[in-house]
Protein backbone atom coordinates (compact mmCIF):
# COMPACT_ATOMS: atom_id res chain seq x y z
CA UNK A 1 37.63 13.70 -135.82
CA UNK A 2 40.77 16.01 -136.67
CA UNK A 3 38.55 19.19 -135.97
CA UNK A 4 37.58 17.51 -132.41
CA UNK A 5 41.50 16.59 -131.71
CA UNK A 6 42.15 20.09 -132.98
CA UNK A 7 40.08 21.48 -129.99
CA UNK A 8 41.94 19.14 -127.45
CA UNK A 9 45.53 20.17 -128.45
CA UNK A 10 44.38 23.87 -127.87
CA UNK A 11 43.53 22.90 -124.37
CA UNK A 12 46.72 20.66 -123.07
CA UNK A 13 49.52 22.84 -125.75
CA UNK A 14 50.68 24.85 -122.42
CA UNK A 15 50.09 22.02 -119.57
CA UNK A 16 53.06 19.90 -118.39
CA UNK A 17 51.05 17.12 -117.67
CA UNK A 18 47.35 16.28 -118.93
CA UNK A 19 45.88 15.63 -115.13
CA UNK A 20 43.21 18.34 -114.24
CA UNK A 21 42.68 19.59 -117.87
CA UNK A 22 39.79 21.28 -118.14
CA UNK A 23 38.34 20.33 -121.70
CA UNK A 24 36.85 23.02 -123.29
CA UNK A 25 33.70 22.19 -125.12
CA UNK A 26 33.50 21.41 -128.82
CA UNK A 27 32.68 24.27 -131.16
CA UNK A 28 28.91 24.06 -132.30
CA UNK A 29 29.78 23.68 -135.77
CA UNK A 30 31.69 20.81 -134.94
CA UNK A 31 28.90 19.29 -132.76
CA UNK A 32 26.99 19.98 -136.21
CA UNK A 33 29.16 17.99 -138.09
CA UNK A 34 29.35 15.07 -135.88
CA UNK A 35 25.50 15.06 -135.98
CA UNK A 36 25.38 15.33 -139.73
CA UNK A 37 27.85 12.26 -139.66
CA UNK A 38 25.50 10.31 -137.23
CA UNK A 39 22.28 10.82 -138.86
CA UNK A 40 24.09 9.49 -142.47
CA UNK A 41 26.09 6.73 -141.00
CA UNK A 42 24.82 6.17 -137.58
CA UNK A 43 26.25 2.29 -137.44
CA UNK A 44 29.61 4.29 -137.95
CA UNK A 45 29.27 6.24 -134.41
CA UNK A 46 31.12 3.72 -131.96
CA UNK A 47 34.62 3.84 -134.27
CA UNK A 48 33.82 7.59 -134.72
CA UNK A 49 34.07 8.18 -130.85
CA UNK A 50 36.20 5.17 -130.31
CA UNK A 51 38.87 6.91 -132.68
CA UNK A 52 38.79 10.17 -130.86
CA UNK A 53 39.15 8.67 -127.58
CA UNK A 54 42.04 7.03 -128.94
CA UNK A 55 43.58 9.68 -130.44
CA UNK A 56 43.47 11.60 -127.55
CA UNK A 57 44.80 9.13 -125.27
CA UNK A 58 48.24 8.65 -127.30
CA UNK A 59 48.33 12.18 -128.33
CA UNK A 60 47.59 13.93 -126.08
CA UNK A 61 47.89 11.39 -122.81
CA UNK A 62 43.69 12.29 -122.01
CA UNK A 63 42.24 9.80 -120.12
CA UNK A 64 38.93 8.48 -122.33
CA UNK A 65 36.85 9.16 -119.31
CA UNK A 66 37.22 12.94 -119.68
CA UNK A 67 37.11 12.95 -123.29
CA UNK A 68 33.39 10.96 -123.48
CA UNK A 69 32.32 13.00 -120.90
CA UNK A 70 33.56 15.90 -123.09
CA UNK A 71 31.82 14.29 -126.13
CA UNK A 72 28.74 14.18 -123.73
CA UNK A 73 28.78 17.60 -122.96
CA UNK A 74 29.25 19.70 -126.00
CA UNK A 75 26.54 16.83 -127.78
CA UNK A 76 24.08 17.87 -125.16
CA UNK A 77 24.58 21.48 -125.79
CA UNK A 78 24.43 21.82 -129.21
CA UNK A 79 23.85 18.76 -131.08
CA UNK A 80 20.02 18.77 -132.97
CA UNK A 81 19.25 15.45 -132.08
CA UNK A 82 16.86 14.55 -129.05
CA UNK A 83 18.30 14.21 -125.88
CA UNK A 84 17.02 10.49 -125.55
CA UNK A 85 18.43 9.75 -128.65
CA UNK A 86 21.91 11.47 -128.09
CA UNK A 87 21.63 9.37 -124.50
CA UNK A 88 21.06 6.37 -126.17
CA UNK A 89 23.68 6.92 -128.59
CA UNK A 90 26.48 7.77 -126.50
CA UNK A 91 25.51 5.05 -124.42
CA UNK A 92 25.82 2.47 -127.03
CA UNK A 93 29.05 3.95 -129.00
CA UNK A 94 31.54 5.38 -126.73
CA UNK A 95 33.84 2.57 -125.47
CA UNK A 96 34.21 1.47 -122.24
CA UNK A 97 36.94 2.81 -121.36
CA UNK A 98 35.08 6.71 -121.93
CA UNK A 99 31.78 5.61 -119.89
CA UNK A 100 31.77 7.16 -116.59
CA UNK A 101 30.93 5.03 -113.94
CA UNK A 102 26.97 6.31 -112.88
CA UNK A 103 26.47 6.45 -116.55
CA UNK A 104 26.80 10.24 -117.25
């Protein structure tokens, strides 16, 4: 989680405001880690990606939508799992507040 939040202080450090940030995808290693964390505790995912929503909310003032579709992103670049999987997944464990509206 810190190494994602790590990423998202890198890209709002010079901004005045966080409207209009353009999030910069997660490192692969990263994505590697959050799939190694999925695969071992998968029932674990939603407070995984609920957590770093959260945190970047109050940290960093990100609005959730940007940061799941962030999660969805970098996931669908480099994470190993399928892409139906990873669909279902993010589907299921990022919160509500991080779904975009046509489901992407």
């Amino acid at each position: 989680m810190e190494a994602v939040l790590g990423g998202l202080a890198r890209d709002v450090e010079d901004l005045d405001d966080s409207t209009g940030v353009f999030l910069g995808d997660i490192r692969r290693g990263v994505v590697h880690l959050i799939d190694w964390y999925i695969l071992r505790e998968p029932r674990l995912a939603p407070a995984l990606f609920g957590e770093i929503c959260l945190d970047a909310r109050v940290r960093f003032g990100l609005d959730p939508k940007d940061v799941g579709a962030l999660l969805r992103r970098s996931l669908h670049l480099d994470s190993g799992l399928d892409r139906h999987t990873l669909k279902a997944l993010l589907d299921l464990a990022l919160p509500p507040s991080a779904q975009s509206p046509d489901g992407r």
